[in-house]
N, C-alpha and C. Protein backbone atom coordinates (compact mmCIF):
# COMPACT_ATOMS: atom_id res chain seq x y z
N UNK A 1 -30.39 -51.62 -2.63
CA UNK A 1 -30.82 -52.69 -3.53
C UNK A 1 -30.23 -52.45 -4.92
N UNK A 2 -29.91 -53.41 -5.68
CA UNK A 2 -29.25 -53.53 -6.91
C UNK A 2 -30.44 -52.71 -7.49
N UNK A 3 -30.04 -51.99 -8.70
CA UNK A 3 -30.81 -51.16 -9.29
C UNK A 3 -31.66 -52.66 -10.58
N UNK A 4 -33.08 -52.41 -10.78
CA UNK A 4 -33.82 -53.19 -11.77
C UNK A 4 -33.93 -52.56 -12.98
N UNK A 5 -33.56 -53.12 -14.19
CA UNK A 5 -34.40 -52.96 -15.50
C UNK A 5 -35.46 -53.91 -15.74
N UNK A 6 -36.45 -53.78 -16.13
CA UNK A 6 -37.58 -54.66 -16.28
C UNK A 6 -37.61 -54.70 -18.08
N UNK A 7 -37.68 -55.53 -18.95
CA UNK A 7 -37.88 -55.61 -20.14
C UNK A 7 -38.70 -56.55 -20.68
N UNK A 8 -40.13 -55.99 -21.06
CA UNK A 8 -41.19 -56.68 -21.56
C UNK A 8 -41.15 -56.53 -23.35
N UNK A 9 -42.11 -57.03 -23.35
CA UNK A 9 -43.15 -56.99 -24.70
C UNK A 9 -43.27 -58.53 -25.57
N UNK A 10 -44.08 -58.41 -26.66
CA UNK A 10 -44.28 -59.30 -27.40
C UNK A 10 -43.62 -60.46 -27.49
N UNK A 11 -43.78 -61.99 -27.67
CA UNK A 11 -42.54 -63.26 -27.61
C UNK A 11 -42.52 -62.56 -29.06
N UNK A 12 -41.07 -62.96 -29.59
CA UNK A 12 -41.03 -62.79 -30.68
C UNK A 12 -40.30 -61.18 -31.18
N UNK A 13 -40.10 -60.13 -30.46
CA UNK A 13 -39.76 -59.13 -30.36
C UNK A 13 -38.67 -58.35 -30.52
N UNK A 14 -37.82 -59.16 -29.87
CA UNK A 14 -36.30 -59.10 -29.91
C UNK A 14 -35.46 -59.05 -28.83
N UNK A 15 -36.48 -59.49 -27.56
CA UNK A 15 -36.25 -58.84 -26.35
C UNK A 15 -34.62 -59.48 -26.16
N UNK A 16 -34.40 -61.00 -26.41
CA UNK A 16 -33.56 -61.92 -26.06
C UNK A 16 -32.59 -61.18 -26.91
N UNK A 17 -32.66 -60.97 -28.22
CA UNK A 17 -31.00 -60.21 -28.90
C UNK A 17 -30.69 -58.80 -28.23
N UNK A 18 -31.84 -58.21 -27.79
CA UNK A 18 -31.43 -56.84 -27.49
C UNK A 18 -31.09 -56.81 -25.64
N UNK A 19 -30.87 -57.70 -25.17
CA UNK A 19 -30.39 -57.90 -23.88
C UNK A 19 -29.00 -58.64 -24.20
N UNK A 20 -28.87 -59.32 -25.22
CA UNK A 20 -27.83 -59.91 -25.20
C UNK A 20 -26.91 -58.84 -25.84
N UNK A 21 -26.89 -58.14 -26.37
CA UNK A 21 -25.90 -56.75 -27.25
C UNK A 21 -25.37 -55.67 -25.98
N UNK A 22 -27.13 -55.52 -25.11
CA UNK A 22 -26.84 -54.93 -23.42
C UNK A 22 -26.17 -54.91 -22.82
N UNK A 23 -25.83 -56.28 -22.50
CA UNK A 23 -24.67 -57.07 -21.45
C UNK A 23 -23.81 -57.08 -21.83
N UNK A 24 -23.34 -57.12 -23.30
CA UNK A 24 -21.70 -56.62 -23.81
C UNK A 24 -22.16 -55.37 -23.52
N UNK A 25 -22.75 -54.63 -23.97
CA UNK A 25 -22.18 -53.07 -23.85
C UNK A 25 -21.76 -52.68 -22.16
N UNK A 26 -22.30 -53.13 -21.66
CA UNK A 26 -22.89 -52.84 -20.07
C UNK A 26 -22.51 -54.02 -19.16
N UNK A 27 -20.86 -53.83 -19.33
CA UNK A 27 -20.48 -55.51 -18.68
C UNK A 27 -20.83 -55.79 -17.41
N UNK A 28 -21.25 -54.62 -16.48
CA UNK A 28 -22.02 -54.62 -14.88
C UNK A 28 -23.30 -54.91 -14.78
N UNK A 29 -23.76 -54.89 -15.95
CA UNK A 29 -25.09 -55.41 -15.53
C UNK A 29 -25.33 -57.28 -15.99
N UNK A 30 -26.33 -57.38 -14.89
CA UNK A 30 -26.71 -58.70 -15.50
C UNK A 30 -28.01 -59.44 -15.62
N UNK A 31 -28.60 -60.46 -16.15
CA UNK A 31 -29.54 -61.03 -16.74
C UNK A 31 -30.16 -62.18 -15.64
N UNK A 32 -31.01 -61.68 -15.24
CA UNK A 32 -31.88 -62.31 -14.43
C UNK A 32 -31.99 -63.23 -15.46
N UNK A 33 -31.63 -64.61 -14.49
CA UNK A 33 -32.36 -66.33 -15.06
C UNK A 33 -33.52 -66.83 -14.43
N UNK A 34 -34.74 -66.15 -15.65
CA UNK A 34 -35.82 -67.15 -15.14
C UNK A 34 -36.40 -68.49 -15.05
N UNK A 35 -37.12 -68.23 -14.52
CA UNK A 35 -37.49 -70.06 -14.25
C UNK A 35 -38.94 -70.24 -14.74
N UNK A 36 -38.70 -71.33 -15.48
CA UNK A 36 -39.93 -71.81 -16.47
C UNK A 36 -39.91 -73.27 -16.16
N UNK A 37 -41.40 -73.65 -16.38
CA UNK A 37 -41.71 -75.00 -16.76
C UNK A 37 -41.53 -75.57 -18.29
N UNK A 38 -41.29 -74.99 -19.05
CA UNK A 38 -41.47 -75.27 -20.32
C UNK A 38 -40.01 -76.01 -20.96
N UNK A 39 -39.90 -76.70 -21.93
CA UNK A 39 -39.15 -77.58 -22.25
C UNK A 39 -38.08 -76.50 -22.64
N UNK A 40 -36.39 -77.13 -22.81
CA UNK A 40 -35.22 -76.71 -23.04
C UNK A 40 -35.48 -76.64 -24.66
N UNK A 41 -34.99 -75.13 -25.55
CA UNK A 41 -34.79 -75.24 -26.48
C UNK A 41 -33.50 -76.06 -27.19
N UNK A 42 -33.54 -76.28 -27.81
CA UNK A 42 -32.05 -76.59 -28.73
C UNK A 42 -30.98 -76.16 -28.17
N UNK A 43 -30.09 -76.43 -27.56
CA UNK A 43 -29.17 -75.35 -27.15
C UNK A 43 -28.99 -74.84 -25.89
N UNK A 44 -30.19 -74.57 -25.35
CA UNK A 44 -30.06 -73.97 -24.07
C UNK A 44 -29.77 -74.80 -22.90
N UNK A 45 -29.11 -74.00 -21.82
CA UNK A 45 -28.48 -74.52 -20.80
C UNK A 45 -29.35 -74.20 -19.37
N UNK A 46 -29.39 -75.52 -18.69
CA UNK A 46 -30.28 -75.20 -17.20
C UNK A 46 -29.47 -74.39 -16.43
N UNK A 47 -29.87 -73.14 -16.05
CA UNK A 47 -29.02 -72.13 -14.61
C UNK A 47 -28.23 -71.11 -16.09
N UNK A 48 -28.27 -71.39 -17.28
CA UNK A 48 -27.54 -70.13 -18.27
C UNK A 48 -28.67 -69.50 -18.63
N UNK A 49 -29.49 -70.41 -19.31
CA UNK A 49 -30.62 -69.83 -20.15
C UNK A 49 -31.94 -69.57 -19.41
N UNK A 50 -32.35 -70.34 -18.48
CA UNK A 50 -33.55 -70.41 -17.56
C UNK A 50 -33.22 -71.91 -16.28
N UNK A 51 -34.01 -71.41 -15.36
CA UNK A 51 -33.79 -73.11 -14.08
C UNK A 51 -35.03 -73.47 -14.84
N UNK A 52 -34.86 -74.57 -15.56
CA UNK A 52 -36.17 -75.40 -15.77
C UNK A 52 -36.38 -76.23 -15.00
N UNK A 53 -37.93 -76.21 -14.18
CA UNK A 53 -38.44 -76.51 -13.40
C UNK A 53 -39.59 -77.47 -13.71
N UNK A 54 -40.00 -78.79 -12.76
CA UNK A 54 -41.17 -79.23 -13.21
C UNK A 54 -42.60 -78.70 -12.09
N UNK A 55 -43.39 -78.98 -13.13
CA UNK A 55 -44.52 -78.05 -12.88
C UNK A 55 -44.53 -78.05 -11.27
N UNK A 56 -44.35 -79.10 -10.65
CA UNK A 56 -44.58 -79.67 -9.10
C UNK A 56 -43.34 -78.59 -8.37
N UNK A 57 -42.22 -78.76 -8.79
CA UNK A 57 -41.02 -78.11 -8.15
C UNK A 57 -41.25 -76.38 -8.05
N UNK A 58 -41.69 -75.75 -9.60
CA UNK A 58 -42.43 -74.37 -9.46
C UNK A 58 -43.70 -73.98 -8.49
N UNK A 59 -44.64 -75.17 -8.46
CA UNK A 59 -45.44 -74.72 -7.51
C UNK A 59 -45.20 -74.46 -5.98
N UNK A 60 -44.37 -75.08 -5.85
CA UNK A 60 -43.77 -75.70 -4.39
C UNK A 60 -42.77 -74.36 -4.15
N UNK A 61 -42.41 -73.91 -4.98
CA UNK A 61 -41.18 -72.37 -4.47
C UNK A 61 -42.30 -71.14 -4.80
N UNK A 62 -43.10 -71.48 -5.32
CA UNK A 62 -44.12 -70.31 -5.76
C UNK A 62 -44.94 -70.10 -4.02
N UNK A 63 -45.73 -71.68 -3.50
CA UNK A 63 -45.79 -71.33 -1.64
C UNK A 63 -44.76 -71.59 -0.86
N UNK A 64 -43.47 -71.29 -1.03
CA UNK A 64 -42.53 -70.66 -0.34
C UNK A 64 -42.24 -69.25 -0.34
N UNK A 65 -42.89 -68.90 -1.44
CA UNK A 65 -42.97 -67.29 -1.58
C UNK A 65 -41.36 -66.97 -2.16
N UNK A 66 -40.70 -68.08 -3.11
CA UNK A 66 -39.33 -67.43 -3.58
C UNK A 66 -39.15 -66.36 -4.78
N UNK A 67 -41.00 -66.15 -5.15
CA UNK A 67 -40.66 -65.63 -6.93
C UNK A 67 -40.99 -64.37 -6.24
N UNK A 68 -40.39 -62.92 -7.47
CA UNK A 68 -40.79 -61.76 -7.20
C UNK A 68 -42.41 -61.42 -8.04
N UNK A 69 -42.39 -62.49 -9.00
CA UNK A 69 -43.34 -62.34 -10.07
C UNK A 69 -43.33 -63.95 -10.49
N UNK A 70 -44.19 -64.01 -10.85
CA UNK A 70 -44.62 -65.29 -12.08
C UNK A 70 -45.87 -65.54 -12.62
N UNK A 71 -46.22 -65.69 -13.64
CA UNK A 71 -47.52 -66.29 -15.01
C UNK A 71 -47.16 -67.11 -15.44
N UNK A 72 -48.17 -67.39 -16.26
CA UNK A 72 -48.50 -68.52 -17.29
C UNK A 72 -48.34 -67.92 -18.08
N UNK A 73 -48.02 -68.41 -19.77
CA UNK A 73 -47.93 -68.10 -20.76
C UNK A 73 -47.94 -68.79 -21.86
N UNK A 74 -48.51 -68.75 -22.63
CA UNK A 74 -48.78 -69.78 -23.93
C UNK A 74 -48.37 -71.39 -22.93
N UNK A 75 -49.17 -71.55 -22.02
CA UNK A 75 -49.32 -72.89 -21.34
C UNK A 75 -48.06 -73.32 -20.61
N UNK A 76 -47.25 -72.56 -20.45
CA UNK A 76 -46.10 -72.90 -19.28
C UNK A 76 -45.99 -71.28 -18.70
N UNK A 77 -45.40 -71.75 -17.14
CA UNK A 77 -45.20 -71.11 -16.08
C UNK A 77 -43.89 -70.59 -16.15
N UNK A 78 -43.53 -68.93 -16.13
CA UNK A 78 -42.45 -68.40 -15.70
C UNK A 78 -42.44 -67.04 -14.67
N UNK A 79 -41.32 -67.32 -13.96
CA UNK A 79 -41.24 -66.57 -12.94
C UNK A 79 -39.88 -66.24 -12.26
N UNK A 80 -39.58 -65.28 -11.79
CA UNK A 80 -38.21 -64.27 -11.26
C UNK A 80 -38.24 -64.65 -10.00
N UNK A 81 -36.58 -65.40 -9.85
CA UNK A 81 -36.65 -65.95 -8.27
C UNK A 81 -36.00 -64.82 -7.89
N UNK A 82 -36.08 -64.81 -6.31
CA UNK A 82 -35.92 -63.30 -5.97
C UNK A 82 -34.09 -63.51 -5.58
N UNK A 83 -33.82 -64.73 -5.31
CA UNK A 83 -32.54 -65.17 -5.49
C UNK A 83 -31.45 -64.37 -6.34
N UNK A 84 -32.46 -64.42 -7.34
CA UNK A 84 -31.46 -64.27 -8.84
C UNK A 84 -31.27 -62.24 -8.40
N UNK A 85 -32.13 -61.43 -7.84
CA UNK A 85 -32.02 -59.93 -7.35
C UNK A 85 -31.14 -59.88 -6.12
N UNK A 86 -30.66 -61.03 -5.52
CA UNK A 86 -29.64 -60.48 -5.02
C UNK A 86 -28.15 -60.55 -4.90
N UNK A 87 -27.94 -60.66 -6.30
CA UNK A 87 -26.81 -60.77 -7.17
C UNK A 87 -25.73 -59.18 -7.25
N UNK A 88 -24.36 -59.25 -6.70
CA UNK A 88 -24.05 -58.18 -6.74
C UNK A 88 -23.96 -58.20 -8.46
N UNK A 89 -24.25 -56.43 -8.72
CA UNK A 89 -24.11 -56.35 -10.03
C UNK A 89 -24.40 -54.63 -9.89
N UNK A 90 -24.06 -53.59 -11.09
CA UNK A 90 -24.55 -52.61 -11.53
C UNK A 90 -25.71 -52.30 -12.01
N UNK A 91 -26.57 -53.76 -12.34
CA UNK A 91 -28.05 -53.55 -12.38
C UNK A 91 -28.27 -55.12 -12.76
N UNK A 92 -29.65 -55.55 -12.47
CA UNK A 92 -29.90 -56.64 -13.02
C UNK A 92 -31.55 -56.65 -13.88
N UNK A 93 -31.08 -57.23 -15.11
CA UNK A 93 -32.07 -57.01 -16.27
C UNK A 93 -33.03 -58.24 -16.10
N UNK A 94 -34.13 -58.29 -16.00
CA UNK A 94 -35.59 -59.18 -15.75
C UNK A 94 -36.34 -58.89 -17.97
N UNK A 95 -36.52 -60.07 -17.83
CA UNK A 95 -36.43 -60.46 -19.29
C UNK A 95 -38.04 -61.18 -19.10
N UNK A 96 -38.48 -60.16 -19.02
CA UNK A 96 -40.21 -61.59 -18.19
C UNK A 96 -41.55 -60.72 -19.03
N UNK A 97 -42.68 -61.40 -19.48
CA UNK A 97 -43.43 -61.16 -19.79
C UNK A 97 -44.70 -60.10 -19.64
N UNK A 98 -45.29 -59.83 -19.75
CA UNK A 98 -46.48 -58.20 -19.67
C UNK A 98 -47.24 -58.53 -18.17
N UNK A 99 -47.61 -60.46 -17.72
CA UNK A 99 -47.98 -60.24 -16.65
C UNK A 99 -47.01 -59.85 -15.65
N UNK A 100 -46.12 -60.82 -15.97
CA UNK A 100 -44.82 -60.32 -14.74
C UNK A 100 -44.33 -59.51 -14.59
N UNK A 101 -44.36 -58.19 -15.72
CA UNK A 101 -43.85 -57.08 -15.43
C UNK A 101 -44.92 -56.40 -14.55
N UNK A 102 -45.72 -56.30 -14.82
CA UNK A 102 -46.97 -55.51 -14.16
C UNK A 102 -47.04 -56.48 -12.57
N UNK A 103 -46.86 -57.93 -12.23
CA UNK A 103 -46.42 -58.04 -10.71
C UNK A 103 -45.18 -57.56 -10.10
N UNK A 104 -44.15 -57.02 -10.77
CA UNK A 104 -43.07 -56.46 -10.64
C UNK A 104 -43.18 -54.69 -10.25
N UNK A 105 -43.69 -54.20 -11.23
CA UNK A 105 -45.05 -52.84 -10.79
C UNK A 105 -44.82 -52.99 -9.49
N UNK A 106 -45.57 -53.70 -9.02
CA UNK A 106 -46.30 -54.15 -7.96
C UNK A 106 -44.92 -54.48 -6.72
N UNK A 107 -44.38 -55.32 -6.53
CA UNK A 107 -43.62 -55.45 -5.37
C UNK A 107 -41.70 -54.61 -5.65
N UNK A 108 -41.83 -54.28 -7.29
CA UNK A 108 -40.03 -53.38 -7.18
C UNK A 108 -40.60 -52.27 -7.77
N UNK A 109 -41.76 -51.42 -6.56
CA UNK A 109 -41.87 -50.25 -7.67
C UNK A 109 -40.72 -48.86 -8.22
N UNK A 110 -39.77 -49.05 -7.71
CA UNK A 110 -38.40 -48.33 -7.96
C UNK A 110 -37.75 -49.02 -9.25
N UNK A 111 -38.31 -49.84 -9.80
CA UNK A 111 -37.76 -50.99 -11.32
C UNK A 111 -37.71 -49.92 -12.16
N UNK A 112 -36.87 -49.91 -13.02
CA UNK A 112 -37.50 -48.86 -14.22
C UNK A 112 -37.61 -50.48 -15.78
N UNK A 113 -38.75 -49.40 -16.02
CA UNK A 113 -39.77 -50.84 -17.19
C UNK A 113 -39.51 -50.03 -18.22
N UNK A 114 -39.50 -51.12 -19.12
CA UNK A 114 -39.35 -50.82 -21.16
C UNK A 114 -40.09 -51.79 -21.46
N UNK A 115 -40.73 -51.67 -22.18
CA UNK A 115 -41.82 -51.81 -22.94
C UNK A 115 -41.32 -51.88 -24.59
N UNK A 116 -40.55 -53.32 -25.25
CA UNK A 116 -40.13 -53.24 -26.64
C UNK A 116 -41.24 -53.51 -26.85
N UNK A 117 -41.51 -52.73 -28.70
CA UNK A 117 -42.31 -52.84 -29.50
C UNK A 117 -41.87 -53.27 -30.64
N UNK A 118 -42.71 -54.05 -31.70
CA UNK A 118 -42.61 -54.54 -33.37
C UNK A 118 -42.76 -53.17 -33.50
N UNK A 119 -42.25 -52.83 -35.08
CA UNK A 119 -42.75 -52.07 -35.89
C UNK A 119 -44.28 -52.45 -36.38
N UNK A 120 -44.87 -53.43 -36.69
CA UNK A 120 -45.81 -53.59 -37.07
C UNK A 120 -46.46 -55.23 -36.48
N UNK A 121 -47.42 -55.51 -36.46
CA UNK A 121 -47.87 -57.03 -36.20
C UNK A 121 -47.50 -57.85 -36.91
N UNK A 122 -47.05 -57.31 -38.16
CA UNK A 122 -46.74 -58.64 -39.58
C UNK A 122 -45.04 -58.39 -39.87
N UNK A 123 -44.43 -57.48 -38.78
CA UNK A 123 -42.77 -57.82 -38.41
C UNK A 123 -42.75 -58.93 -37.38
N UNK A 124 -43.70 -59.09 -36.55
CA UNK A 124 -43.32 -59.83 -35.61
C UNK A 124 -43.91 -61.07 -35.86
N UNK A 125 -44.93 -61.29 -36.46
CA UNK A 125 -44.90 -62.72 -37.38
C UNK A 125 -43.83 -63.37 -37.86
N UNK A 126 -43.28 -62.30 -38.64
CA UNK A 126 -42.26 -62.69 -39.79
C UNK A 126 -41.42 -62.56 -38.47
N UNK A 127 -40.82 -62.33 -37.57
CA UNK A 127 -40.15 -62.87 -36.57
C UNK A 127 -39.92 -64.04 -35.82
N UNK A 128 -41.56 -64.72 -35.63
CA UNK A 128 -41.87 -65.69 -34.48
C UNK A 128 -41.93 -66.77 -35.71
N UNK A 129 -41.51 -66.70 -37.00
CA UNK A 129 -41.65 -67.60 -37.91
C UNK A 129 -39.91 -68.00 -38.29
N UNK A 130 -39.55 -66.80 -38.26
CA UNK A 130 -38.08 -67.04 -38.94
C UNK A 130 -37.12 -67.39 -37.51
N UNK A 131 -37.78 -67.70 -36.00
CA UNK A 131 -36.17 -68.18 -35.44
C UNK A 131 -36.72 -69.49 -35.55
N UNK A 132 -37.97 -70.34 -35.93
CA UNK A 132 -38.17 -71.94 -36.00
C UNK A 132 -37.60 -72.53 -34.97
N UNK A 133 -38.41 -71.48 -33.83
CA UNK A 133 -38.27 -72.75 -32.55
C UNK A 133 -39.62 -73.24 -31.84
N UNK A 134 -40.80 -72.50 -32.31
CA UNK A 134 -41.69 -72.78 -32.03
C UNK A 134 -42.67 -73.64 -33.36
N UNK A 135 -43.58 -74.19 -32.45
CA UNK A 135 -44.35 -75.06 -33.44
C UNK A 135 -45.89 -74.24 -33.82
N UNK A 136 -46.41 -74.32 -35.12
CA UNK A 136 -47.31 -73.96 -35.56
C UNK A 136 -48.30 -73.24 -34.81
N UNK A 137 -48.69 -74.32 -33.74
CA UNK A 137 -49.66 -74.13 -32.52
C UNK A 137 -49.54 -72.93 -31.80
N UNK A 138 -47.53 -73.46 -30.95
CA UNK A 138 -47.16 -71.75 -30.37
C UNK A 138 -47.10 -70.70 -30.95
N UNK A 139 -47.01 -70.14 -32.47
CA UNK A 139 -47.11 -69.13 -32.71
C UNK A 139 -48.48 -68.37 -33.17
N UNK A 140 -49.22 -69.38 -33.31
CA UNK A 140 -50.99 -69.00 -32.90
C UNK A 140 -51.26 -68.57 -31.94
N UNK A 141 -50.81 -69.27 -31.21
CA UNK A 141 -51.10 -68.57 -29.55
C UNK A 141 -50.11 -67.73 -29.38
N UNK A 142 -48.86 -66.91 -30.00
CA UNK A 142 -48.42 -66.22 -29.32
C UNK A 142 -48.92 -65.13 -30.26
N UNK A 143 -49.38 -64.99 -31.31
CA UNK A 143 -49.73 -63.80 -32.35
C UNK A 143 -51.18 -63.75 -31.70
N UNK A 144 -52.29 -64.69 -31.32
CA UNK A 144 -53.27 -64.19 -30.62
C UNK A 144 -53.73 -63.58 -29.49
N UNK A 145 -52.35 -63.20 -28.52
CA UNK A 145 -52.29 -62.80 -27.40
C UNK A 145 -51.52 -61.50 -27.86
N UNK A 146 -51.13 -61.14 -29.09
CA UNK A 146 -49.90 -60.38 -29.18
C UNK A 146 -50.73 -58.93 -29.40
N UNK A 147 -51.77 -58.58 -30.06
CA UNK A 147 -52.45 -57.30 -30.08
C UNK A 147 -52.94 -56.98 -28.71
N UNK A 148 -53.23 -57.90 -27.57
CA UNK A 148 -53.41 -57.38 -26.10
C UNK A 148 -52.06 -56.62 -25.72
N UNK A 149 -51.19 -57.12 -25.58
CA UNK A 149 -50.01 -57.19 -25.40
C UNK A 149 -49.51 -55.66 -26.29
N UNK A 150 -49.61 -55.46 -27.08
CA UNK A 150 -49.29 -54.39 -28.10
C UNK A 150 -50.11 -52.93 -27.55
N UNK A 151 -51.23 -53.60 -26.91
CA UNK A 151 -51.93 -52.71 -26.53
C UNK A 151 -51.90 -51.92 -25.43
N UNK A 152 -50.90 -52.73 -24.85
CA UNK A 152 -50.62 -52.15 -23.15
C UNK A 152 -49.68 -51.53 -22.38
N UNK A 153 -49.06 -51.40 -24.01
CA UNK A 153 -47.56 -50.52 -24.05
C UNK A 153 -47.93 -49.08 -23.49
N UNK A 154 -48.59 -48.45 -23.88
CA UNK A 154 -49.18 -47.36 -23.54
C UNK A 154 -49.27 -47.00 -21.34
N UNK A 155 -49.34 -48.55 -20.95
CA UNK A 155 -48.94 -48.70 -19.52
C UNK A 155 -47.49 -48.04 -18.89
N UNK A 156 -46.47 -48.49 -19.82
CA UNK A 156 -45.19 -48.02 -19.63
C UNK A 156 -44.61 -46.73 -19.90
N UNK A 157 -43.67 -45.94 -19.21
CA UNK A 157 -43.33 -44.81 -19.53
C UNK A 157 -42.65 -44.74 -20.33
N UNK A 158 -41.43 -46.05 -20.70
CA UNK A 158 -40.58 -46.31 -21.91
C UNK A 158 -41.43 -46.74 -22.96
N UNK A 159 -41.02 -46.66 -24.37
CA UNK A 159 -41.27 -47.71 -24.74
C UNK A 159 -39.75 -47.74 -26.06
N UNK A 160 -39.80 -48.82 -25.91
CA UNK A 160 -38.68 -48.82 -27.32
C UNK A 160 -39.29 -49.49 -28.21
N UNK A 161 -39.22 -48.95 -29.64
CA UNK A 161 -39.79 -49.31 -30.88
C UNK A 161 -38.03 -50.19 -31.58
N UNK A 162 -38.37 -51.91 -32.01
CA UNK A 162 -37.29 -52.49 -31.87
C UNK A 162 -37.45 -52.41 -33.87
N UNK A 163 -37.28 -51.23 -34.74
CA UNK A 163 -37.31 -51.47 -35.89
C UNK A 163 -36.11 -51.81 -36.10
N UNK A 164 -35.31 -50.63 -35.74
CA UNK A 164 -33.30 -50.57 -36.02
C UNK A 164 -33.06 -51.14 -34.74
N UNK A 165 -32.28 -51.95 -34.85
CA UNK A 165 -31.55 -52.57 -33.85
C UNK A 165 -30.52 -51.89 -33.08
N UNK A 166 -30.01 -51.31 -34.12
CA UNK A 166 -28.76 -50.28 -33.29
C UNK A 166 -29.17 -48.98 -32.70
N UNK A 167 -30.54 -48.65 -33.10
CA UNK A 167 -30.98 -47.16 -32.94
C UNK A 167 -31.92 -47.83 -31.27
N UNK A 168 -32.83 -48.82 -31.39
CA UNK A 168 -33.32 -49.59 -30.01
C UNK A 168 -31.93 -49.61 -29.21
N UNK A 169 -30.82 -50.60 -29.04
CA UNK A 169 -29.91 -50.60 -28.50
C UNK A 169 -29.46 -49.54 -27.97
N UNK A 170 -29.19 -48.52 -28.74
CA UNK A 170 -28.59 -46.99 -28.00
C UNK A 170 -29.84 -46.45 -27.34
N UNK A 171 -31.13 -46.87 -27.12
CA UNK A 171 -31.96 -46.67 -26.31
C UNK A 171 -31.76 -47.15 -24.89
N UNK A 172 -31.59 -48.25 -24.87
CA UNK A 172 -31.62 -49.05 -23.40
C UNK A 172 -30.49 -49.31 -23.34
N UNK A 173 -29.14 -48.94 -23.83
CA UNK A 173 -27.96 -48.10 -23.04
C UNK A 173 -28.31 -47.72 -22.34
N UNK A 174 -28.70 -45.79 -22.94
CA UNK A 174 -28.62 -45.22 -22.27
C UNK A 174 -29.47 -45.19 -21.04
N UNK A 175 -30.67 -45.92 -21.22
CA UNK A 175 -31.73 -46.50 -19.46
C UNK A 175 -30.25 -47.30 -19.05
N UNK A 176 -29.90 -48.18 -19.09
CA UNK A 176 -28.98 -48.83 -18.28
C UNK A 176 -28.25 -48.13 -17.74
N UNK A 177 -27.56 -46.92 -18.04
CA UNK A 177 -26.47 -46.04 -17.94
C UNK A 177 -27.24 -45.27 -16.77
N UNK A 178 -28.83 -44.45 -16.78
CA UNK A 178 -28.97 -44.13 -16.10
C UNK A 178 -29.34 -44.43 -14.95
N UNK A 179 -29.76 -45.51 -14.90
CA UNK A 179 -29.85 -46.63 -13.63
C UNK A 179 -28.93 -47.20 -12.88
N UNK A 180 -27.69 -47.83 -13.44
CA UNK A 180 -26.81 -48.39 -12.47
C UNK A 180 -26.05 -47.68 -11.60
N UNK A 181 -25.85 -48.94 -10.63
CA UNK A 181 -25.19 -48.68 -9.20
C UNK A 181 -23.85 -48.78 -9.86
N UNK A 182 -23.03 -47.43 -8.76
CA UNK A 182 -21.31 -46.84 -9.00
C UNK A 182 -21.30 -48.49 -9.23
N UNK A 183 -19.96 -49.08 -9.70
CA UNK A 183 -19.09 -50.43 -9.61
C UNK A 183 -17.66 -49.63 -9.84
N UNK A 184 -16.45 -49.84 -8.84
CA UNK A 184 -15.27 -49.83 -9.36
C UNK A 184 -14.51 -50.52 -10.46
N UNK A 185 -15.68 -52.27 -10.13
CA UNK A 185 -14.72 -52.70 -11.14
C UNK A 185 -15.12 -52.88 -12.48
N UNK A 186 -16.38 -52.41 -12.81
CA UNK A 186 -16.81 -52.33 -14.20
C UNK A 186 -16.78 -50.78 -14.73
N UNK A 187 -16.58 -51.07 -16.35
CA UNK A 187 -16.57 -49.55 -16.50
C UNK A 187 -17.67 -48.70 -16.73
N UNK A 188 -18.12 -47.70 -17.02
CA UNK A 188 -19.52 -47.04 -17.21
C UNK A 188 -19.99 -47.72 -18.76
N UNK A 189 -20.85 -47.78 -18.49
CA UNK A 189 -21.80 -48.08 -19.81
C UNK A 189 -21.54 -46.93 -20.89
């Protein structure tokens, strides 16, 4: 089986820049596309960024049994089609939330999990404020769920603290590095 990275923590965190810096460094690995109900940001592309799904179409592959994991979250549904794991690759990175990692626990217990952290609760404010893609509402609900969430890091054996970007990054390198499957045609991380 393709080797798993699992990468949780907080919306707002950095999870999305620090997977995207990953995948350049680590051209064998790749980025599980999850599937959400929730509307297309600005920009984003259906099958690049996530399969956006309507609520009816997710339920309907959820009793087919296609996800490895899926929750709710600040009022839309996301979840890891198991599709997307059997992708040849040197590893494939799951970008999914604290429930889904912990159903992931659960059916890839060979995954290795990271657990990013804020430096503080009022970095990651000043985070979920400054990319202005969410509305007032969502970042209430995502800062009121976010001290549970903060709290459960302590679950994981990793954790990366995302203060320095470059100092986090040379963290989950080197997990990537120690996880992936040989590839001839990519080079080592």
């Amino acid at each position: 089986m393709t080797p798993v990275l699992v990468i949780t923590g907080p919306s707002g965190v950095g999870k999305g820049t620090l997977i995207g810096a990953l995948l350049e460094r680590c051209p064998g690995m790749q980025l599980s596309v999850s599937a959400t109900t929730r509307s297309p940001r600005e920009g984003e592309v259906n099958g690049r960024d996530y399969h956006f799904l309507s609520g009816q179409e997710f339920e309907e592959r959820v009793g087919r049994d296609e996800f490895v994991e899926h929750a709710e979250y600040a009022g839309n549904r996301y979840g890891t089609l198991r599709s997307e794991l059997e992708r040849p690759a040197r590893g494939i990175v799951l970008e999914i939330d604290l429930q889904g990692a912990r159903q992931v626990r659960e059916t890839l217990p060979d995954a290795t999990q990271v657990f990013i952290a804020p430096p503080s609760l009022e970095a990651l404010e000043h985070r979920l404020r400054g990319r202005a893609s969410d509305s007032e509402e969502q970042i209430a609900r995502r800062l009121e769920v976010a001290p549970t969430e903060l709290a459960a890091q302590q679950e994981f054996a990793r954790v990366v603290e995302n203060d320095d970007l470059g100092a986090a990054l040379e963290e989950l390198v080197g997990l990537a590095a120690s996880i992936s499957a040989p590839d001839e045609r990519s080079p080592n991380p």
